[in-house]
C-alpha atoms as a PDB file:
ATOM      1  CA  UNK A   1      -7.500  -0.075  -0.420  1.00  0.00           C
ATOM      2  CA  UNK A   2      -7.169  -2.598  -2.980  1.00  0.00           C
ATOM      3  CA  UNK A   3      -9.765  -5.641  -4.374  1.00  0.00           C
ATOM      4  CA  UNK A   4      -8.041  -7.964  -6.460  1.00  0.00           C
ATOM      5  CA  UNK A   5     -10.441 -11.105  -8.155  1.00  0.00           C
ATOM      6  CA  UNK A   6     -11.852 -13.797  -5.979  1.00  0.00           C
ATOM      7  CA  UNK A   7      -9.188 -16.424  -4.891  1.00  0.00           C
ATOM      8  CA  UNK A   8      -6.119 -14.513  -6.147  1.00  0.00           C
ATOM      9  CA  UNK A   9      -5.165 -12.614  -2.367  1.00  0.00           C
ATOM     10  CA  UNK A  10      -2.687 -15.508  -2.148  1.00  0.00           C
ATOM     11  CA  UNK A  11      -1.165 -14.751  -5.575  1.00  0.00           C
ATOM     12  CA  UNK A  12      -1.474 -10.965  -5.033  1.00  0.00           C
ATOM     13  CA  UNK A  13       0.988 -11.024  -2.069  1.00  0.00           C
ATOM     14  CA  UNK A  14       4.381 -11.217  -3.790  1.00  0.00           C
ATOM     15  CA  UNK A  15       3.595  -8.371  -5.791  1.00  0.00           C
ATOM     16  CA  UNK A  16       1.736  -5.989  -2.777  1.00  0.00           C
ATOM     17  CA  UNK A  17       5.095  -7.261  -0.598  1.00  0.00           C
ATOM     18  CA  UNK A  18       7.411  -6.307  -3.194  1.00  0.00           C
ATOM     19  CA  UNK A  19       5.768  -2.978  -3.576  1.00  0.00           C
ATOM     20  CA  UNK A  20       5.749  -2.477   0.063  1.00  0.00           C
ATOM     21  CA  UNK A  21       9.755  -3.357  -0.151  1.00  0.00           C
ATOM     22  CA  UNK A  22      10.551  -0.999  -2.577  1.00  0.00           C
ATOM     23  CA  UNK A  23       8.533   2.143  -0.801  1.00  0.00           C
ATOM     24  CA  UNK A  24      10.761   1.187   2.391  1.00  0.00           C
ATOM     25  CA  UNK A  25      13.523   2.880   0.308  1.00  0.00           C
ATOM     26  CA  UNK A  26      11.534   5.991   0.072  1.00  0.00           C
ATOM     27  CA  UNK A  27      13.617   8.780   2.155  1.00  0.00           C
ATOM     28  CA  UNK A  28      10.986   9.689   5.692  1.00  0.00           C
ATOM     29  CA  UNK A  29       9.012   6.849   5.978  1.00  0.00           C
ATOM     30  CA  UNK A  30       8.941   5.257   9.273  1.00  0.00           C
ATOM     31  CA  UNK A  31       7.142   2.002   9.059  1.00  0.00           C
ATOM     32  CA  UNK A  32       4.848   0.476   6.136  1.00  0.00           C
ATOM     33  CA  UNK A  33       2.157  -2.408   6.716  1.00  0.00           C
ATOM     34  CA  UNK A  34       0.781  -4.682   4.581  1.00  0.00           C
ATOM     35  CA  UNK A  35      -2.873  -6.015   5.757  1.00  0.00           C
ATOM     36  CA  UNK A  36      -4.630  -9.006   3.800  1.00  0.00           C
ATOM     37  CA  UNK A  37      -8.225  -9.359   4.165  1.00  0.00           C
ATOM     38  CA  UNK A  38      -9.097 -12.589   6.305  1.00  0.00           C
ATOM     39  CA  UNK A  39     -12.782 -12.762   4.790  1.00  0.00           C
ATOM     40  CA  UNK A  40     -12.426 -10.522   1.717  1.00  0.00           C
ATOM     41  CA  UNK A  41     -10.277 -10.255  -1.492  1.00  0.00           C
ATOM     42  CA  UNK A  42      -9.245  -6.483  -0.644  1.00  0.00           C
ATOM     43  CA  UNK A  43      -5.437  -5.312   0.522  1.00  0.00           C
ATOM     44  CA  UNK A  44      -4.856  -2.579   2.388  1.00  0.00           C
ATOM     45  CA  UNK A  45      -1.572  -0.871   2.992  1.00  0.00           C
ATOM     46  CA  UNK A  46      -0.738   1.891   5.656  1.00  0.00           C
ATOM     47  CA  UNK A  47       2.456   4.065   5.674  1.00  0.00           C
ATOM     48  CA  UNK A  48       3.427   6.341   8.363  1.00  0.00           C
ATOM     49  CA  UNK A  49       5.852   9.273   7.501  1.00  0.00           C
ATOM     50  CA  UNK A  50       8.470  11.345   9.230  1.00  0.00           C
ATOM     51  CA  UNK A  51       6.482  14.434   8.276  1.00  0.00           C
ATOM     52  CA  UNK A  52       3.459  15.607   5.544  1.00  0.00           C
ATOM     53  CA  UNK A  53       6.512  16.681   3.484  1.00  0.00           C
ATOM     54  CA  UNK A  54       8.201  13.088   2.980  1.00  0.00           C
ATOM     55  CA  UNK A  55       4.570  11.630   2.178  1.00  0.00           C
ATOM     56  CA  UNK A  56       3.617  14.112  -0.253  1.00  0.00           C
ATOM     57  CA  UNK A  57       7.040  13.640  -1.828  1.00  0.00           C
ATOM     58  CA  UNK A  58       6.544   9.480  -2.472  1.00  0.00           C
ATOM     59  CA  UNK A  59       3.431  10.177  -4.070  1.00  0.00           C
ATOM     60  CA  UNK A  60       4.169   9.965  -7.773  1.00  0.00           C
ATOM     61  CA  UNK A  61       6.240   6.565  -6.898  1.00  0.00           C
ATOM     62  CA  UNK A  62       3.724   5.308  -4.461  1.00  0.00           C
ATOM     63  CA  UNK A  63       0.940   5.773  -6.928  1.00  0.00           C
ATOM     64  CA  UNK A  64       3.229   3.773  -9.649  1.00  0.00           C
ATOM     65  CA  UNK A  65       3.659   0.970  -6.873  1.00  0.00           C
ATOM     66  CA  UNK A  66       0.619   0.686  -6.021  1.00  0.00           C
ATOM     67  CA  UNK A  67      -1.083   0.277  -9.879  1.00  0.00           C
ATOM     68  CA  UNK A  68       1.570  -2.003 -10.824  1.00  0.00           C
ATOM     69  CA  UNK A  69       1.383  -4.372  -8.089  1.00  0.00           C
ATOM     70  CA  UNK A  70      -2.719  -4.632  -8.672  1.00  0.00           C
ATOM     71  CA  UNK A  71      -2.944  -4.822 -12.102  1.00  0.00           C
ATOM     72  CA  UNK A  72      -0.421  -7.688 -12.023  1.00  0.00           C
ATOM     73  CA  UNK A  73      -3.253  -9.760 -10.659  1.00  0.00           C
ATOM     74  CA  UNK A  74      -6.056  -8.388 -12.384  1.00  0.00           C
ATOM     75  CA  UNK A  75      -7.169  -5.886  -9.252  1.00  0.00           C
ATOM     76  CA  UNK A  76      -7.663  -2.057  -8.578  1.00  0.00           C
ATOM     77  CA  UNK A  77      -6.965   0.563  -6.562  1.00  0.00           C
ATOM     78  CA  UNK A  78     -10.098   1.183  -4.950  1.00  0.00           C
ATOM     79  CA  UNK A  79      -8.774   4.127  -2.846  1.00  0.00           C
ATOM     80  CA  UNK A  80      -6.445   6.412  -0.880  1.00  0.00           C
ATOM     81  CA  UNK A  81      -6.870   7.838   1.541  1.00  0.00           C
ATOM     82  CA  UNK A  82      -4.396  10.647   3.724  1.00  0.00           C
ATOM     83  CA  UNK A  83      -4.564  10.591   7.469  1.00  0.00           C
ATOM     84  CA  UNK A  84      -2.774  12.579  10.383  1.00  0.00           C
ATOM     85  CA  UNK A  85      -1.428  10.528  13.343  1.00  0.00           C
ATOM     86  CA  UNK A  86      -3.458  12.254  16.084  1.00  0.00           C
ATOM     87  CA  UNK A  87      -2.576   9.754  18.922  1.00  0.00           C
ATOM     88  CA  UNK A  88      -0.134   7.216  19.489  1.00  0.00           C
ATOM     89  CA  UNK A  89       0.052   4.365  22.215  1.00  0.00           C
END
């Protein structure tokens, strides 16, 4: 989860999209989202991975992605998080 300052979601999209383009190329990922707070100035982004190995291995260049695309407005990386897919509809 990200916050970036009041009144810049709109301005932090580009960067959150690009970095959500360029983790696409990341070998094992399946699907990547891109969520934008409706009543808040906070981004979330969810990945979903072929297998714990493939995440683990996109770390380092997630982590990059991530920093560089909320600094750019003036935000932070508030957290991550790892989950397991447990069920699937």
């Amino acid at each position: 989860m990200y916050e970036v300052p009041a009144g810049k979601l709109g301005e932090a999209r580009p960067g959150f999209e690009d970095a959500v383009a360029r983790i696409r190329e990341s070998p094992g990922l399946k699907n990547a989202y891109l969520l934008l707070g409706s009543e808040s100035d906070r981004v979330v982004t969810i990945t979903l991975w072929d297998d714990h190995a493939a995440m683990t291995a996109s770390r380092v260049s997630a982590s990059r992605l991530r920093n560089e695309a909320a600094a750019a407005v003036g935000g932070n990386v508030v957290s991550v998080e790892e989950f397991e897919v447990a069920a699937n509809s």
